[in-house]
N, C-alpha and C. Protein backbone atom coordinates (compact mmCIF):
# COMPACT_ATOMS: atom_id res chain seq x y z
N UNK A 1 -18.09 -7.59 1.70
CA UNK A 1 -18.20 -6.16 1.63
C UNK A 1 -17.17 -5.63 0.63
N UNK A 2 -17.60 -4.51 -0.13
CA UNK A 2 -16.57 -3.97 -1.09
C UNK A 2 -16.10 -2.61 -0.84
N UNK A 3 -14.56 -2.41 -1.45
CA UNK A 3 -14.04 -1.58 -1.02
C UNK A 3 -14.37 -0.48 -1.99
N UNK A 4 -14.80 0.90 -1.62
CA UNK A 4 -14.96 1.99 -2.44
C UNK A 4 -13.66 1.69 -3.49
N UNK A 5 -12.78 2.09 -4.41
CA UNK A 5 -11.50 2.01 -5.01
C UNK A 5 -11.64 2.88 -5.98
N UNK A 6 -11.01 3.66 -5.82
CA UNK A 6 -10.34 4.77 -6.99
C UNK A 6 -8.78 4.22 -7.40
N UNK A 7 -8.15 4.26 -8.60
CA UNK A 7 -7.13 4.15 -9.36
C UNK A 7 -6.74 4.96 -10.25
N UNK A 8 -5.51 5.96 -10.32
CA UNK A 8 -5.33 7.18 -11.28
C UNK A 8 -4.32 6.80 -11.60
N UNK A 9 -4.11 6.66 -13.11
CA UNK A 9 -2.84 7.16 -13.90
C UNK A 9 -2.38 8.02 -13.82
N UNK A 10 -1.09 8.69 -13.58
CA UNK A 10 -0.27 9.81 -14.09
C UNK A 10 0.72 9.53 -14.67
N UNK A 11 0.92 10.36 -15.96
CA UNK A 11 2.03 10.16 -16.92
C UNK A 11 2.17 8.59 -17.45
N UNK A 12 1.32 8.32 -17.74
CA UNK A 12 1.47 6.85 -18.45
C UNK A 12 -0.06 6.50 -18.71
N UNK A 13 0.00 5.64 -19.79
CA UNK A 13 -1.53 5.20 -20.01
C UNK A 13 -2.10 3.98 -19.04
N UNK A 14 -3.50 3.85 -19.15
CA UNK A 14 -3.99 3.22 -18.51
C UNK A 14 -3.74 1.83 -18.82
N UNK A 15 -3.72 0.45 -17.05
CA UNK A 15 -3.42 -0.13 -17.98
C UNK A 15 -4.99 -1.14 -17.14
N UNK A 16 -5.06 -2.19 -17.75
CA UNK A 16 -6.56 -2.53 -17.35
C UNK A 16 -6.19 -3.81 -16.70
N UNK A 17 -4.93 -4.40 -17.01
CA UNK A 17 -4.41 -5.92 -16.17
C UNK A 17 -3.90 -5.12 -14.77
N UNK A 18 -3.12 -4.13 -15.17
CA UNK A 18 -3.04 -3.55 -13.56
C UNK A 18 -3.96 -2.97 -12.47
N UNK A 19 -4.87 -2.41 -13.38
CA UNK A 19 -6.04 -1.84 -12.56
C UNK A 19 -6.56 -3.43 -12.13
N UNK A 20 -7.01 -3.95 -12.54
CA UNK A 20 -7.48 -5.60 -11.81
C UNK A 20 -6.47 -6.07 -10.73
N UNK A 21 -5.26 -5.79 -11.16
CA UNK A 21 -4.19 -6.62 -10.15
C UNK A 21 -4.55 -5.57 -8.62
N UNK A 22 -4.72 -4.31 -8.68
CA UNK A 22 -4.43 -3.82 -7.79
C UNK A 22 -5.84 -3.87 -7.01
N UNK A 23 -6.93 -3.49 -7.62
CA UNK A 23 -8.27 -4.72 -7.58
C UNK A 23 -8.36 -5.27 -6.34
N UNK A 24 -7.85 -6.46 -7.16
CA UNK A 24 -7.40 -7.43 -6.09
C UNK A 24 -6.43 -7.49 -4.77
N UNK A 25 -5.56 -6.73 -4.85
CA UNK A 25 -4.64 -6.55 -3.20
C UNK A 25 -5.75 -5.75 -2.35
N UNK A 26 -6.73 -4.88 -2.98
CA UNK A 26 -7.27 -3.69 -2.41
C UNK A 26 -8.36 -4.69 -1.51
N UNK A 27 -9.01 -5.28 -2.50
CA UNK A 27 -10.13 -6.19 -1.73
C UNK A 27 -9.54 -7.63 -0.65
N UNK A 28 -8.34 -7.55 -0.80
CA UNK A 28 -7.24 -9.18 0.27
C UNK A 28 -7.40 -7.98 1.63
N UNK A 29 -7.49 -6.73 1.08
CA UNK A 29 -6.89 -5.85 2.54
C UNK A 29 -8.09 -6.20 3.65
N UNK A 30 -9.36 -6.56 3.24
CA UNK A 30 -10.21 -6.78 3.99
C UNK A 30 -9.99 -7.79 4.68
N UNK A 31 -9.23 -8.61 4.21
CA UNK A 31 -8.82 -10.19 5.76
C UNK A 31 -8.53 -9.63 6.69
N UNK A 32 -7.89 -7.99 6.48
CA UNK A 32 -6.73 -7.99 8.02
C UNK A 32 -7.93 -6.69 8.65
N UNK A 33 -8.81 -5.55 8.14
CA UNK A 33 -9.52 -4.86 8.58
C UNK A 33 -10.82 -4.96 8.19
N UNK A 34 -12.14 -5.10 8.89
CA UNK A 34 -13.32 -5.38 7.40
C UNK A 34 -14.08 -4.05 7.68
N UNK A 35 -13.06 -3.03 8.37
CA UNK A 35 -13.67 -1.79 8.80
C UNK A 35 -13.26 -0.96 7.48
N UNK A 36 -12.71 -1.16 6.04
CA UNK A 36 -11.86 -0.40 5.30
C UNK A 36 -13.35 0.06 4.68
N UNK A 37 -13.21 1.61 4.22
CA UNK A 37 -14.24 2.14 3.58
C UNK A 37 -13.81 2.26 2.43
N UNK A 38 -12.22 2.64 2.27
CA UNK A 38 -12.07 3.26 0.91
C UNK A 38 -10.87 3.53 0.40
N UNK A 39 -10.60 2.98 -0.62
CA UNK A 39 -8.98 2.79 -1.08
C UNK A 39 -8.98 3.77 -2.22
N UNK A 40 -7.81 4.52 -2.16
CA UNK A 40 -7.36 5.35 -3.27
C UNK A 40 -5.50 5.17 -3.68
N UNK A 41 -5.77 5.05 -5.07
CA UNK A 41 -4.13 4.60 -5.10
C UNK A 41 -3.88 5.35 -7.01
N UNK A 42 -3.30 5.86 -6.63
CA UNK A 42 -1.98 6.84 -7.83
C UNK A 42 -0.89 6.18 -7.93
N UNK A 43 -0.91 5.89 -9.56
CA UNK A 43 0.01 4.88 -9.92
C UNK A 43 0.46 5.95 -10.97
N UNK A 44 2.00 6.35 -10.83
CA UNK A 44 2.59 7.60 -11.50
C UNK A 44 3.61 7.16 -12.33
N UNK A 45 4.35 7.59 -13.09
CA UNK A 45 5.46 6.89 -14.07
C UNK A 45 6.25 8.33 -13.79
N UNK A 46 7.09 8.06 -13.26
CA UNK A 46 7.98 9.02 -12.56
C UNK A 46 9.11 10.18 -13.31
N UNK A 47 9.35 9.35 -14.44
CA UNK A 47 10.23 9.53 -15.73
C UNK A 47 9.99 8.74 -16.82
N UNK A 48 10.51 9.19 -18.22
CA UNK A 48 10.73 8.20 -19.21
C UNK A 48 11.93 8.02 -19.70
N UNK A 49 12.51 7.33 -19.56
CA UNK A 49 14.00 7.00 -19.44
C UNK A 49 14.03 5.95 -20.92
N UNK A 50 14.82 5.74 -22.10
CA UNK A 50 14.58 4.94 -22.88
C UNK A 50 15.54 3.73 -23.08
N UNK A 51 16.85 3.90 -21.91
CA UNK A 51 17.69 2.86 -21.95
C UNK A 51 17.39 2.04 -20.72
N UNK A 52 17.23 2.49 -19.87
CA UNK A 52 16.94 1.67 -18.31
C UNK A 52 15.52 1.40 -17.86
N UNK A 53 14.72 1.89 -18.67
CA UNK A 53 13.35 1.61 -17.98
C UNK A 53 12.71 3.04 -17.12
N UNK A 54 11.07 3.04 -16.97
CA UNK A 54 11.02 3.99 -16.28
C UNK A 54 10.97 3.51 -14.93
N UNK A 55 10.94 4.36 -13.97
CA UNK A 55 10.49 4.25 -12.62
C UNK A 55 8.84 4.60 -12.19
N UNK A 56 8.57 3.92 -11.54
CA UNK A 56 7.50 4.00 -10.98
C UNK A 56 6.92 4.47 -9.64
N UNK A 57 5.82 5.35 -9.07
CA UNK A 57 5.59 5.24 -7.48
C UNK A 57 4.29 4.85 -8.02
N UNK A 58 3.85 4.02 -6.74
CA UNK A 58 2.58 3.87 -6.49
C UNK A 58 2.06 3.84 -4.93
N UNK A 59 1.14 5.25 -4.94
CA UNK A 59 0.78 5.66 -3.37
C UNK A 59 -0.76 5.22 -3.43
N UNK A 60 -0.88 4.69 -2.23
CA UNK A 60 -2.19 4.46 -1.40
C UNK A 60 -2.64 4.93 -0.73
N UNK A 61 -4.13 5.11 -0.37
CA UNK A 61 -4.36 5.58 0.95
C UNK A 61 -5.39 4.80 1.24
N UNK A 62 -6.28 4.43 2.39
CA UNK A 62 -6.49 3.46 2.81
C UNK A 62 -7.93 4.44 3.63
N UNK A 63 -9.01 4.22 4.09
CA UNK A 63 -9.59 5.79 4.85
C UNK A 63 -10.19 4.29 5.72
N UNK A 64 -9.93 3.90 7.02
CA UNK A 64 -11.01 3.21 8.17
C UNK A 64 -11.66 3.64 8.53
N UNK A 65 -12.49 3.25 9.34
CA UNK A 65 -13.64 4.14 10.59
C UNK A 65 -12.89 5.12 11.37
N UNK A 66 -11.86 4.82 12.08
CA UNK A 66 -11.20 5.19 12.70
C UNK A 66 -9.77 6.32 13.02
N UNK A 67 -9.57 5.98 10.87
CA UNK A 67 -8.04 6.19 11.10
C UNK A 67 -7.64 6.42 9.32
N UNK A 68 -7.09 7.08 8.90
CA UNK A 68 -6.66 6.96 7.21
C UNK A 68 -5.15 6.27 7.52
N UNK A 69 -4.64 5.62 6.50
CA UNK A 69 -3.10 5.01 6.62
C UNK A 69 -2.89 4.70 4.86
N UNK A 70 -1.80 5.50 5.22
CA UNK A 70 -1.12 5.67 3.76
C UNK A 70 0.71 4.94 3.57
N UNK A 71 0.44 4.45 2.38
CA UNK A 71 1.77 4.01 1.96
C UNK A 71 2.06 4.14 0.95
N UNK A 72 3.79 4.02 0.70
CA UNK A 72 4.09 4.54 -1.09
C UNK A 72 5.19 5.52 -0.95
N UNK A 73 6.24 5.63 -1.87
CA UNK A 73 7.36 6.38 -1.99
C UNK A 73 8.03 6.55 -3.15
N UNK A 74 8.41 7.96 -3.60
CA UNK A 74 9.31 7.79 -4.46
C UNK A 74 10.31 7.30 -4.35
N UNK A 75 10.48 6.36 -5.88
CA UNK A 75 11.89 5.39 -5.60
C UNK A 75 13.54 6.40 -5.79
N UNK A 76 14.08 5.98 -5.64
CA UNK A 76 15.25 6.41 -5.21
C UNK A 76 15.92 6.32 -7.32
N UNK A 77 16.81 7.19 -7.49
CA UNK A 77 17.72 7.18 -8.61
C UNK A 77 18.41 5.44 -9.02
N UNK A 78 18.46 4.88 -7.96
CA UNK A 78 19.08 3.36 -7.70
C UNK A 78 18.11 2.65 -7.19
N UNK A 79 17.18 3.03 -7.49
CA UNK A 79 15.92 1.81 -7.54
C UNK A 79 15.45 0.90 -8.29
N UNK A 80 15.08 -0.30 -8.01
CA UNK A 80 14.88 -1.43 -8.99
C UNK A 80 13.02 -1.33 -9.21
N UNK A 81 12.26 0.24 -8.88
CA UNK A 81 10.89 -0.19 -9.18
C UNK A 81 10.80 0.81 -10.91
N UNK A 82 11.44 -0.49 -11.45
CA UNK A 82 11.07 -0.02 -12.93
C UNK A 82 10.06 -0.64 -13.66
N UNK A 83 9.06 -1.63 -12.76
CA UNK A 83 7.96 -2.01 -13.02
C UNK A 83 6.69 -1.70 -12.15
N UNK A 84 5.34 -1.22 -13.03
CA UNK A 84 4.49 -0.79 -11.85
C UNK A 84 4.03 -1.85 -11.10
N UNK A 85 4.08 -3.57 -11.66
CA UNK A 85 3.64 -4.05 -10.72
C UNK A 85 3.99 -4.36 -9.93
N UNK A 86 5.73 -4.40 -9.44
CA UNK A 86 6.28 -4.52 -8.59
C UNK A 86 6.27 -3.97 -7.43
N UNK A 87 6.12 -2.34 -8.07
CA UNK A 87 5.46 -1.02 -7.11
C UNK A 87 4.55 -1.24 -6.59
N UNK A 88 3.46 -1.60 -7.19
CA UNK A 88 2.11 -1.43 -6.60
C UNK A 88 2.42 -2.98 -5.56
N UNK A 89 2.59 -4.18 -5.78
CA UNK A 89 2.99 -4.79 -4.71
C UNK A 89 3.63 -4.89 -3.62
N UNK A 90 4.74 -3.92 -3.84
CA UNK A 90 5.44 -3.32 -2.57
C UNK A 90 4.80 -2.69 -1.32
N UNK A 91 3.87 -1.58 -2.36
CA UNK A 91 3.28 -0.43 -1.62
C UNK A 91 1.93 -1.47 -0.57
N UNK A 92 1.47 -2.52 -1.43
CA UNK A 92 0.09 -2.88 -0.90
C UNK A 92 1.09 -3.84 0.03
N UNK A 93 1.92 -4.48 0.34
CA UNK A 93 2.63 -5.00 1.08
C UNK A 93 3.04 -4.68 2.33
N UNK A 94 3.51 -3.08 2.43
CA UNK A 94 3.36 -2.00 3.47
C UNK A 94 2.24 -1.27 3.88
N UNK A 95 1.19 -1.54 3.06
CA UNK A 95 -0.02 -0.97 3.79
C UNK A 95 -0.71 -1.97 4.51
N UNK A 96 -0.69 -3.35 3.92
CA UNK A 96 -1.00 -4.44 4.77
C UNK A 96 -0.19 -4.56 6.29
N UNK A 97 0.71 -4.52 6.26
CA UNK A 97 1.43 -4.27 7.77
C UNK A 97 1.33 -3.07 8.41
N UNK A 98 1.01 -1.83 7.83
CA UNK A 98 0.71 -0.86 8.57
C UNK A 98 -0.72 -1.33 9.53
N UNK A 99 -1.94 -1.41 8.44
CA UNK A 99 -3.14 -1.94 9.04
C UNK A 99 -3.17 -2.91 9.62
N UNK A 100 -2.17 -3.80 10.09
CA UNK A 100 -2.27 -4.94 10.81
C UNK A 100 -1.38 -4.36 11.98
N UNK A 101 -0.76 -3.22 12.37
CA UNK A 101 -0.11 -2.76 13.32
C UNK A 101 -1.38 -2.33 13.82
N UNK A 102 -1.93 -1.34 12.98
CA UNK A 102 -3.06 -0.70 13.58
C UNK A 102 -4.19 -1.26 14.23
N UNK A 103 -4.50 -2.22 13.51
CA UNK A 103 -5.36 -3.15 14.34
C UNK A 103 -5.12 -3.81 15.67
N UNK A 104 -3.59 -4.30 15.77
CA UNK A 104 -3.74 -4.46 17.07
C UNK A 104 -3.49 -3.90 17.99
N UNK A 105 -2.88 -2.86 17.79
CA UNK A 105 -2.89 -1.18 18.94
C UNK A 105 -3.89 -0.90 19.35
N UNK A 106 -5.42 -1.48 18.40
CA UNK A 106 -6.73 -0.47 18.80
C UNK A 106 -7.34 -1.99 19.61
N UNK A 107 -6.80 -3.44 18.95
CA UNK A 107 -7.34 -4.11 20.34
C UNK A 107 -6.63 -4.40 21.03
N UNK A 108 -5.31 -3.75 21.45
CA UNK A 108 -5.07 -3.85 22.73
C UNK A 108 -3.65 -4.47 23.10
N UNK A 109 -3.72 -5.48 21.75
CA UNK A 109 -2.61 -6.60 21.73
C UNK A 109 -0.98 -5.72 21.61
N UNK A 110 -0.08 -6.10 23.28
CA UNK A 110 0.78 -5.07 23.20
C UNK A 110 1.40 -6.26 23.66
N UNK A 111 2.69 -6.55 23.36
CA UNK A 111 3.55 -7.64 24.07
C UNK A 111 4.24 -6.66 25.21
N UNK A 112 4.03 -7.08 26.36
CA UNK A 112 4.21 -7.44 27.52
C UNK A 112 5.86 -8.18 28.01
N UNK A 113 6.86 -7.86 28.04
CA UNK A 113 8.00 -8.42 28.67
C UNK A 113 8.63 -8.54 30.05
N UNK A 114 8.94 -9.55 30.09
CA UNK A 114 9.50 -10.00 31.89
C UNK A 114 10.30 -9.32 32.03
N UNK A 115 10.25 -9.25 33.38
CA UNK A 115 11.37 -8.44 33.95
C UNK A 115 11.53 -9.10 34.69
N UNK A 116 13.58 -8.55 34.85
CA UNK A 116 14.03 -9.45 35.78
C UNK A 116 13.47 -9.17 37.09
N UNK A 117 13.78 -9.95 38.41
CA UNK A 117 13.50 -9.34 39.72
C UNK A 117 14.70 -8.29 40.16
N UNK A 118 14.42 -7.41 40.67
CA UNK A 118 15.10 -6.58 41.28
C UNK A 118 15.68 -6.31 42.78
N UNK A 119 17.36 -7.20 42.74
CA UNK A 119 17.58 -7.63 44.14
C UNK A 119 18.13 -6.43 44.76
């Protein structure tokens, strides 16, 4: 099954190895949900900086049957995402664990801890 996928540039040109890379994390997301309808992800160039590199965000959103789940942040002044693909791997990194939280909240899977007896 394929994932709807939208990809937007802002402030930087398009690039076509990244649009594939991200592609690809978008369609891995289906191992962990195969309920995903539709991925949208804004890949922004935050500044242009000409001694340090620019910074990057790259936000997702994710839309299930059930539920939308979004990930992605602007980096911080002391951030090392001065590459988008690093960004965009981060972000699809945290949306993969979001949707794998989510999934097992909705089946059920809650760990359960002993308790001591109470003398």
């Amino acid at each position: 099954m394929a994932i709807s996928l939208k990809i937007t540039f802002q402030g930087m040109q398009a690039s076509e190895v990244l649009r594939a890379k991200i592609a690809a994390r978008a369609q891995r997301l289906l191992r962990y949900a195969d309920d995903i309808v539709e991925c949208d992800v804004v890949v922004r160039a935050c500044e242009h900086r000409h001694k340090h590199g620019n910074r990057y965000n790259v936000h997702a959103r994710v839309a299930m049957r059930d539920r939308e789940i979004e990930a992605g942040r602007t980096p911080g002044a002391d951030s090392e995402q001065d590459d988008p693909y690093k960004a965009a791997a981060h972000t699809f990194d945290v949306l993969r664990r979001r949707i794998e939280d989510h999934v097992r909240r909705r089946r059920g899977d809650v760990k359960w801890h002993a308790q001591a007896p109470i003398d």
